[in-house]
Each structure stands twice: as structure tokens, then as C-alpha cells.
C-alpha atoms as a PDB file:
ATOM      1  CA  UNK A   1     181.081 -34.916  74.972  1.00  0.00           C
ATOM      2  CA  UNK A   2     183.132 -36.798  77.403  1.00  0.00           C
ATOM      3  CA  UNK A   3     183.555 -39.483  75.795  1.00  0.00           C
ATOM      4  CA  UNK A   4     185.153 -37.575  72.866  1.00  0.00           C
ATOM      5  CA  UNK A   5     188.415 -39.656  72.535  1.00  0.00           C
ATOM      6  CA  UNK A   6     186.572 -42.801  72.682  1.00  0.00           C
ATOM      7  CA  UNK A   7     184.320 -41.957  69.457  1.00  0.00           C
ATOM      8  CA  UNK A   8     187.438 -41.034  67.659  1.00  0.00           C
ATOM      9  CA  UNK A   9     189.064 -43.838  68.111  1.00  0.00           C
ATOM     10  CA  UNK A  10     186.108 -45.957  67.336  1.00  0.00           C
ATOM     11  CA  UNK A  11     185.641 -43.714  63.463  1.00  0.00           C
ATOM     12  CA  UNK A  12     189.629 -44.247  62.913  1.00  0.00           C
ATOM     13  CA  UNK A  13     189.368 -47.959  63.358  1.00  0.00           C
ATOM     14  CA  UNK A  14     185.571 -48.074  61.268  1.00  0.00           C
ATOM     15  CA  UNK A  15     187.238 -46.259  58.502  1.00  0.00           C
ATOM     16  CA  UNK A  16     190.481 -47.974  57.808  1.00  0.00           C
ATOM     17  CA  UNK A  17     191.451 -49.482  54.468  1.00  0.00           C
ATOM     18  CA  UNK A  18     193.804 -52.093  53.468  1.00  0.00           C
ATOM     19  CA  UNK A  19     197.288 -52.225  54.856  1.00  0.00           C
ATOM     20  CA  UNK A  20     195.913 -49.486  57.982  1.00  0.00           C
ATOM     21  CA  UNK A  21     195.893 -50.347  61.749  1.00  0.00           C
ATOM     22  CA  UNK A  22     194.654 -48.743  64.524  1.00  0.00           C
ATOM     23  CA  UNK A  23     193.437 -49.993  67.869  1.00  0.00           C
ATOM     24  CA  UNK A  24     190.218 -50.815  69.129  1.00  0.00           C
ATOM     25  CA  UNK A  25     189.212 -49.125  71.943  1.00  0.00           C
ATOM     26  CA  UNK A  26     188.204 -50.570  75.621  1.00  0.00           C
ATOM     27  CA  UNK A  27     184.903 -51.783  75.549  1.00  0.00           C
ATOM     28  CA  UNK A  28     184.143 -50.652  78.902  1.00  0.00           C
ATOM     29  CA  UNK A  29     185.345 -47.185  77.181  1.00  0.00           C
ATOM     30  CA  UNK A  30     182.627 -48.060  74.361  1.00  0.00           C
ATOM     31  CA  UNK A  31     179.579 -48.720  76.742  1.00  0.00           C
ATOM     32  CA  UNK A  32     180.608 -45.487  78.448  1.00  0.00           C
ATOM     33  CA  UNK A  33     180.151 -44.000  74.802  1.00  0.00           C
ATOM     34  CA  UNK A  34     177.028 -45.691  74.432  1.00  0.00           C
ATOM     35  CA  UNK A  35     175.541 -44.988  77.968  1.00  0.00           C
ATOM     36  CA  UNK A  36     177.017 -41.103  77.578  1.00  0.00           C
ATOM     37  CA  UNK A  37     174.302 -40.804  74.467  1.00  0.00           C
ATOM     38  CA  UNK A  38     171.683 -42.915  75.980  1.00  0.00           C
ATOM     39  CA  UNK A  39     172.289 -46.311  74.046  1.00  0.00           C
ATOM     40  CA  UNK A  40     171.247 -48.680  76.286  1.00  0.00           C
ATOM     41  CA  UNK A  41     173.772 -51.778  76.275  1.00  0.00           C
ATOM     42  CA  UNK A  42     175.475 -54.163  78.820  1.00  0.00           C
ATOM     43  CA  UNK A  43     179.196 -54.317  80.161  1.00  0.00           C
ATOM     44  CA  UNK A  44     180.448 -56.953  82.103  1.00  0.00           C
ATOM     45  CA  UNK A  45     184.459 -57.936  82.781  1.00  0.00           C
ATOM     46  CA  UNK A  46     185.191 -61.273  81.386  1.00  0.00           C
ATOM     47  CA  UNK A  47     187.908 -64.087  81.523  1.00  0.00           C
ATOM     48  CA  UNK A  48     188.674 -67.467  79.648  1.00  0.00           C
ATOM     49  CA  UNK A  49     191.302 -70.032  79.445  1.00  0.00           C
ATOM     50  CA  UNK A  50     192.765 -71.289  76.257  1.00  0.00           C
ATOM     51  CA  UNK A  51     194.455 -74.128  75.699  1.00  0.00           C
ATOM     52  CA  UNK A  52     197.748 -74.397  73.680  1.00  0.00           C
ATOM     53  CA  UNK A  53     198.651 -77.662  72.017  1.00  0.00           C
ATOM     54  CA  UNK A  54     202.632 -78.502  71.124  1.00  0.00           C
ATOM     55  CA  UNK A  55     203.213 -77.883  67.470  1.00  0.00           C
ATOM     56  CA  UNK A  56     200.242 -78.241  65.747  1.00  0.00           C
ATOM     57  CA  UNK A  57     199.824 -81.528  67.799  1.00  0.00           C
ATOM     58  CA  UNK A  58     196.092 -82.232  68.822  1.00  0.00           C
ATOM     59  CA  UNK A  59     196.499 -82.646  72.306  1.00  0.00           C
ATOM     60  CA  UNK A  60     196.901 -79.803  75.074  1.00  0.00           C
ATOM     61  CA  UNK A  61     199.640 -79.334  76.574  1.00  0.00           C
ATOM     62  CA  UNK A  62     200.432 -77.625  80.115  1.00  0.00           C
ATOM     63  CA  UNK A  63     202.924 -75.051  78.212  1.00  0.00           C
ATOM     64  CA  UNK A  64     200.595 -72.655  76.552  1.00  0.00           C
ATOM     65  CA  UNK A  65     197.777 -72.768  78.299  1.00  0.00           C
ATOM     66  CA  UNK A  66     196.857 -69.211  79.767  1.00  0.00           C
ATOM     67  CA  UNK A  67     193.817 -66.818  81.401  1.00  0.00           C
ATOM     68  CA  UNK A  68     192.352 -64.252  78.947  1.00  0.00           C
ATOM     69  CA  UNK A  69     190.384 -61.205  80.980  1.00  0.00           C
ATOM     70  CA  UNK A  70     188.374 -58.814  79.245  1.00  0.00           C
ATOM     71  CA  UNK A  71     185.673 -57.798  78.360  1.00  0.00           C
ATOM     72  CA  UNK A  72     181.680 -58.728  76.953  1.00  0.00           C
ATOM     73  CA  UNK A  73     179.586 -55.746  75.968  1.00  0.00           C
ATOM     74  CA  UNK A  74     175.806 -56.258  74.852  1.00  0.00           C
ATOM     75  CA  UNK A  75     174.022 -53.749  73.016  1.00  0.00           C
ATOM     76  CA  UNK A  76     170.446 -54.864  72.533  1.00  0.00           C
ATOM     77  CA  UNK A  77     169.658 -52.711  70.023  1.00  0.00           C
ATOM     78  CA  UNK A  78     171.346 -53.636  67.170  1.00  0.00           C
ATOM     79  CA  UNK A  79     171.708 -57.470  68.291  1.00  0.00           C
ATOM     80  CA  UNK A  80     175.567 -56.802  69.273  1.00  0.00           C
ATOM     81  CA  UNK A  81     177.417 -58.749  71.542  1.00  0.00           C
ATOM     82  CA  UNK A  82     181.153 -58.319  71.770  1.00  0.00           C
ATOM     83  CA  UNK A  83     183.862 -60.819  73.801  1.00  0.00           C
ATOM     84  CA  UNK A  84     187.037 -59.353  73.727  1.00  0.00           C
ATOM     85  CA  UNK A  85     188.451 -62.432  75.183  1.00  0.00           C
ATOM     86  CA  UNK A  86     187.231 -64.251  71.678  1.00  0.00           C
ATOM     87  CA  UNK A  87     189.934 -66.128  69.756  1.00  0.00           C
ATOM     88  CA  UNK A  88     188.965 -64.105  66.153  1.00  0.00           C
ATOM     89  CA  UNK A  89     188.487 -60.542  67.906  1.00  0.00           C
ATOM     90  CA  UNK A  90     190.590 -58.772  66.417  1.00  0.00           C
ATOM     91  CA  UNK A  91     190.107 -60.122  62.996  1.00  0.00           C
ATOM     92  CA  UNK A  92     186.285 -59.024  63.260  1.00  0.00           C
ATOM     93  CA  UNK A  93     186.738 -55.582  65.799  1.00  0.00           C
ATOM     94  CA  UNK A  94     186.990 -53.134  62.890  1.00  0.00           C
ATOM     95  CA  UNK A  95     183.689 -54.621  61.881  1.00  0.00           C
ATOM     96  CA  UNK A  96     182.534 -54.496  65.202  1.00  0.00           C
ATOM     97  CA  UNK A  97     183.560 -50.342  64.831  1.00  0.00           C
ATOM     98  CA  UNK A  98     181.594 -49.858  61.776  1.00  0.00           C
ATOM     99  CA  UNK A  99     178.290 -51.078  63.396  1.00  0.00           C
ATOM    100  CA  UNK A 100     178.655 -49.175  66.322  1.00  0.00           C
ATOM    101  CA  UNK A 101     179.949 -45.867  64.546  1.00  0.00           C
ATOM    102  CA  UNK A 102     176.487 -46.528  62.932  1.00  0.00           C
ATOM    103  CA  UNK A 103     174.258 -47.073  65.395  1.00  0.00           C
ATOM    104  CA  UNK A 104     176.333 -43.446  66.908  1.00  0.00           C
ATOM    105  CA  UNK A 105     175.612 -41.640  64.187  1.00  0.00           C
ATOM    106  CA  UNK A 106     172.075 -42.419  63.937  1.00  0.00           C
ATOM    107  CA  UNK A 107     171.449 -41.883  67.460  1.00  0.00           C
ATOM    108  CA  UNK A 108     173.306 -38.465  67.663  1.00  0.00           C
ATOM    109  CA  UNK A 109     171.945 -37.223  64.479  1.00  0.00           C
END
């Protein structure tokens, strides 16, 4: 598989417990996973701006404000659709992980 690196970093970050870390991997690398095994799905590059607001102050601020570029990959299948440029992404990748290693597994046998 070419992809081989990709899946295992996918499984590491699916099967961590408590107190673990790992990193998610690219999610260009993931549809190239998903198109490798015939997973039909969507990658496109994507970029936002956040704002930042002056100590907890309500109002934005010039000084924090900043372009995010990433990614957003689609995968019909399972009703997925991933931002990496999302403010909570990383709190919800390793579930993210787990549905994918999922749909994987099921589609590799």
C-alpha cells in the first residue's frame, strides 16, 4: 500500500487513551488513503481568518487577527466533512480518526 504511513498514523491517533498524543495526519494525505482503496471523498485546500479580541474583551482587535490555510475533506459515504482550519479541530480529530479507521477497515476487509 502506498499510503502505508498515512494509515498508521491515522490507527495511532484512533486508538489513543487518556493522557496520549499523537498527530493527525494531512488530510490531503487522508483522501490519498481513501482514493488509494477506492473511497470516494473530496479534498479541497482551504483558508479562514480569525479574529482575536484584547483580553477577553468583546471587540476585535487588529493584533491577533490572522489567515488559517488548510484543508476540507468530504467523504460522502459516511456523511464526513472535515475543516482543518476549524477553531475545535483538534479537540474532535482523534474522533475524526476513529470514523475513518472504520470506514478503512470495512472497506479493506
Amino acid at each position: 500500500m502506498k499510503n502505508e504511513k498515512t494509515l498508521l498514523a491515522l490507527r495511532k491517533k484512533a486508538g489513543l487513551t487518556y493522557g496520549e498524543t499523537a498527530r493527525m495526519p494531512n488530510l490531503n494525505k487522508v483522501a490519498e488513503l481513501l482514493k488509494e482503496i477506492g473511497v470516494e471523498c473530496n479534498v479541497t485546500t482551504w483558508s479562514c481568518m480569525k479574529y482575536g479580541s484584547a483580553a477577553g474583551c468583546r471587540y476585535i482587535t487588529n493584533g491577533g487577527t490572522r489567515d488559517y490555510d488548510g484543508y476540507r475533506l468530504k467523504v460522502p459515504q459516511i456523511g464526513m466533512n472535515i475543516n482543518s482550519t476549524d477553531t475545535y479541530y483538534s479537540w474532535n480529530n482523534q474522533r475524526y480518526a476513529e470514523e475513518l479507521v472504520k470506514l478503512i477497515d470495512e472497506t479493506i476487509g
